[in-house]
C-alpha atoms as a PDB file:
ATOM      1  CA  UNK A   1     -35.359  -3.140   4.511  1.00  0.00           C
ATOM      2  CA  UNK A   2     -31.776  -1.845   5.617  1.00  0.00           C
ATOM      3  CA  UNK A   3     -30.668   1.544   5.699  1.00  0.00           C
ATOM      4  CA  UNK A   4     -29.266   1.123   2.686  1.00  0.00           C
ATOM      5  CA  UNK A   5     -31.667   0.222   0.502  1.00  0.00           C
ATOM      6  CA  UNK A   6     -34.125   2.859   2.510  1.00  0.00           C
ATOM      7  CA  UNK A   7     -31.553   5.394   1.538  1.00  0.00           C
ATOM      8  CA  UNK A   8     -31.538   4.181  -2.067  1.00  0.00           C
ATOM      9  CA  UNK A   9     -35.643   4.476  -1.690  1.00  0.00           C
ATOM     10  CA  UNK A  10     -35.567   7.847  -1.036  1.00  0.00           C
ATOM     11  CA  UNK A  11     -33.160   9.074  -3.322  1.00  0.00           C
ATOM     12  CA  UNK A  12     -35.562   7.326  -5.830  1.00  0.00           C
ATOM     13  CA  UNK A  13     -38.425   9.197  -4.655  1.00  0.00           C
ATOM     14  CA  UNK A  14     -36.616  12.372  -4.280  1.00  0.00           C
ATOM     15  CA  UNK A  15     -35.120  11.795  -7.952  1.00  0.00           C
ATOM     16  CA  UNK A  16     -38.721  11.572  -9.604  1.00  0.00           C
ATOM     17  CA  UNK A  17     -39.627  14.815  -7.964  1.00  0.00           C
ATOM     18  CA  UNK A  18     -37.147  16.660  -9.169  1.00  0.00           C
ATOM     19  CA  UNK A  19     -37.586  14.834 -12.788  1.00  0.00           C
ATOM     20  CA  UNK A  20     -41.281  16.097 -12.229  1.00  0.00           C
ATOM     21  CA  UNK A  21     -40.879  19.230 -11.459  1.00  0.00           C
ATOM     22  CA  UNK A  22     -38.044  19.814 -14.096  1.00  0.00           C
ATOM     23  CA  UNK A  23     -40.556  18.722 -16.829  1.00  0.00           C
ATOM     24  CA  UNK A  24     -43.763  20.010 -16.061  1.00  0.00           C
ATOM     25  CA  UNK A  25     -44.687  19.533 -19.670  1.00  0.00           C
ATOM     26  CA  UNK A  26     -44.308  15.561 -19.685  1.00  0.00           C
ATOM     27  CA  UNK A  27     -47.567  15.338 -18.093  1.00  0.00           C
ATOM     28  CA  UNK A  28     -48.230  11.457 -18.636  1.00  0.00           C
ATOM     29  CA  UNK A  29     -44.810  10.441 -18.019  1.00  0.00           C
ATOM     30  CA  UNK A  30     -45.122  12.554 -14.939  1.00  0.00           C
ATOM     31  CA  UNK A  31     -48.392  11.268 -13.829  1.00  0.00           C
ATOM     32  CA  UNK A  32     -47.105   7.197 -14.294  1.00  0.00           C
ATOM     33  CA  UNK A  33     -43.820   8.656 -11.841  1.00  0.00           C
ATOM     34  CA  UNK A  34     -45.863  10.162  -8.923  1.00  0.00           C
ATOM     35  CA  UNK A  35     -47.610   6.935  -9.143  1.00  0.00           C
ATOM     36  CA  UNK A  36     -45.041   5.206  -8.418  1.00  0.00           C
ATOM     37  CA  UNK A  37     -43.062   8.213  -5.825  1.00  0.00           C
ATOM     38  CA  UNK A  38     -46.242   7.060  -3.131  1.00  0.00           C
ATOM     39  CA  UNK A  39     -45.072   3.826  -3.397  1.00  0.00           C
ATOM     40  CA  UNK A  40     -41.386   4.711  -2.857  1.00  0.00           C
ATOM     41  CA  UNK A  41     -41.953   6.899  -0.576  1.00  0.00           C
ATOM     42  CA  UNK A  42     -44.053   4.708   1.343  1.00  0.00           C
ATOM     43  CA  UNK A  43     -41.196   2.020   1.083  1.00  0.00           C
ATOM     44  CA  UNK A  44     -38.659   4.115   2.602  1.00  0.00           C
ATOM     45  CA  UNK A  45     -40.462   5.105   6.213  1.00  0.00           C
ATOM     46  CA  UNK A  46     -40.582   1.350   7.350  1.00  0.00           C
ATOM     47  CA  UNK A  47     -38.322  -1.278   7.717  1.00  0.00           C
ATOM     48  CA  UNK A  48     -40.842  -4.029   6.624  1.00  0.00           C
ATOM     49  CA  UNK A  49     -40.213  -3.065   3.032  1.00  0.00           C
ATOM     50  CA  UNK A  50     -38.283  -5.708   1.133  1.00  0.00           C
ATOM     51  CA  UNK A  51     -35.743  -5.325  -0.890  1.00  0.00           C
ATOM     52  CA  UNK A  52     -37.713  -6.824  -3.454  1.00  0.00           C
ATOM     53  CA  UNK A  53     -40.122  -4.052  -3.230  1.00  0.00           C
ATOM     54  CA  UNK A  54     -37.813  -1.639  -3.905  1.00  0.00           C
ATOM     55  CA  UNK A  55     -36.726  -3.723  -7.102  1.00  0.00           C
ATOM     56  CA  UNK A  56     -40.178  -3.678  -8.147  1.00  0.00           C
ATOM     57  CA  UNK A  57     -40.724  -0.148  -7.830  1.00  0.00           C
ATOM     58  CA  UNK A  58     -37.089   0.737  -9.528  1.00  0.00           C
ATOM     59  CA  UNK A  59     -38.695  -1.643 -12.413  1.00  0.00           C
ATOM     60  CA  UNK A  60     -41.306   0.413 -12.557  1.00  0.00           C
ATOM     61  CA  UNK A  61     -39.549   3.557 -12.683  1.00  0.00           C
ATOM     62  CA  UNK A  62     -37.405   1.704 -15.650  1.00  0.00           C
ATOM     63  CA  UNK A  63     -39.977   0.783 -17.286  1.00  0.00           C
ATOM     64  CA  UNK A  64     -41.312   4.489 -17.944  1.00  0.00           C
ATOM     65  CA  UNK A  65     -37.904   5.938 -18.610  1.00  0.00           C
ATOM     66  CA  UNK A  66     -37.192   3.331 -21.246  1.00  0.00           C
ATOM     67  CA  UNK A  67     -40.753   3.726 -22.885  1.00  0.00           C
ATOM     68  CA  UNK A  68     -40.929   7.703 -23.189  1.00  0.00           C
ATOM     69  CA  UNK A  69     -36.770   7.815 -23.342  1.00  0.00           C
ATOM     70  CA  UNK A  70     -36.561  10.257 -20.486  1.00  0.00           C
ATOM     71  CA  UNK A  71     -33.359   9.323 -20.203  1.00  0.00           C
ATOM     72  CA  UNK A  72     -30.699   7.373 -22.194  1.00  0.00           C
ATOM     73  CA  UNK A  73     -29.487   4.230 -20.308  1.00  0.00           C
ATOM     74  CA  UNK A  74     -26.780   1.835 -20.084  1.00  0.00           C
ATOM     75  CA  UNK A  75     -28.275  -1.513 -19.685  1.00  0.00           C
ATOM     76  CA  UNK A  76     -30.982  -2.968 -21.914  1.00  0.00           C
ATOM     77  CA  UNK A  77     -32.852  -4.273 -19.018  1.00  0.00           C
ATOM     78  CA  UNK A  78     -33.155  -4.131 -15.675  1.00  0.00           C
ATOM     79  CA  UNK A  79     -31.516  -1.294 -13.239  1.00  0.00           C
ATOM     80  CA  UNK A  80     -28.253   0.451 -13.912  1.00  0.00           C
ATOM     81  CA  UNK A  81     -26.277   1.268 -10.748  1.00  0.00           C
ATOM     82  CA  UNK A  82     -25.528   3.935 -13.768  1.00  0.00           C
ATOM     83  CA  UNK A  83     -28.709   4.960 -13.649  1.00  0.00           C
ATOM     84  CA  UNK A  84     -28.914   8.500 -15.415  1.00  0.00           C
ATOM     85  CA  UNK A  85     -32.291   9.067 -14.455  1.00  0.00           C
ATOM     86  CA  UNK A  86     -30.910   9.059 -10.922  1.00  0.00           C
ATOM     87  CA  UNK A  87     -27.610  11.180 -11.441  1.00  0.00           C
ATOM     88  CA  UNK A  88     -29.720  14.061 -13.424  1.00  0.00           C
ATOM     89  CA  UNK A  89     -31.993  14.289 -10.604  1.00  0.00           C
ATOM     90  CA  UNK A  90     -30.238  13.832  -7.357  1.00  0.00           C
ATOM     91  CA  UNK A  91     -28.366  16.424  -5.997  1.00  0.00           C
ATOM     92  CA  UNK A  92     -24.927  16.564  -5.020  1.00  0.00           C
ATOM     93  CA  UNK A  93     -25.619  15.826  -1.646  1.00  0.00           C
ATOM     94  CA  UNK A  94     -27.295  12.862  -2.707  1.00  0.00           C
ATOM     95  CA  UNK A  95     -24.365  10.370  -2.575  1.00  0.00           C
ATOM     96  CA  UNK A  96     -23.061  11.949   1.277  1.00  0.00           C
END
């Protein structure tokens, strides 16, 4: 995995726990996120992550956005580099 995409890992994982703790009433939706925050979080302390397996996991993290509607979004499938899941919960610093 580059730098990059570890960066964009961990501005994932960081963006769920702030969605988390913002929400403390969306219990299942929460629950399904941490799930997949190990994973992400796991992904961005190695280099032998793939960039695939950050795909995966941002499909993941799609997939329960688009099925509780967390968050309205862009595309109809896949990942938006729009992704408003992501700008909500990242701070400003985020993007340095």
């Amino acid at each position: 995995m580059t730098n990059w995409d570890r960066r964009e890992a961990d501005i994932l994982a960081d963006a769920i726990a702030k969605h988390c703790r913002k929400q403390p009433s969306q219990t299942l939706e929460n629950n399904l996120l941490l799930a997949i925050r190990g994973k992400v979080n796991q992904a961005s302390q190695t280099v032998n992550t793939t960039f695939a397996e950050l795909s995966f996991v941002r499909s993941q993290t799609c997939a329960v956005c688009r099925q509780y509607q967390l968050y309205e979004c862009d595309v109809p499938q896949g990942w938006s580099k729009n992704c408003e899941f992501i700008r909500v919960n990242t701070t400003e610093f985020g993007s340095l």
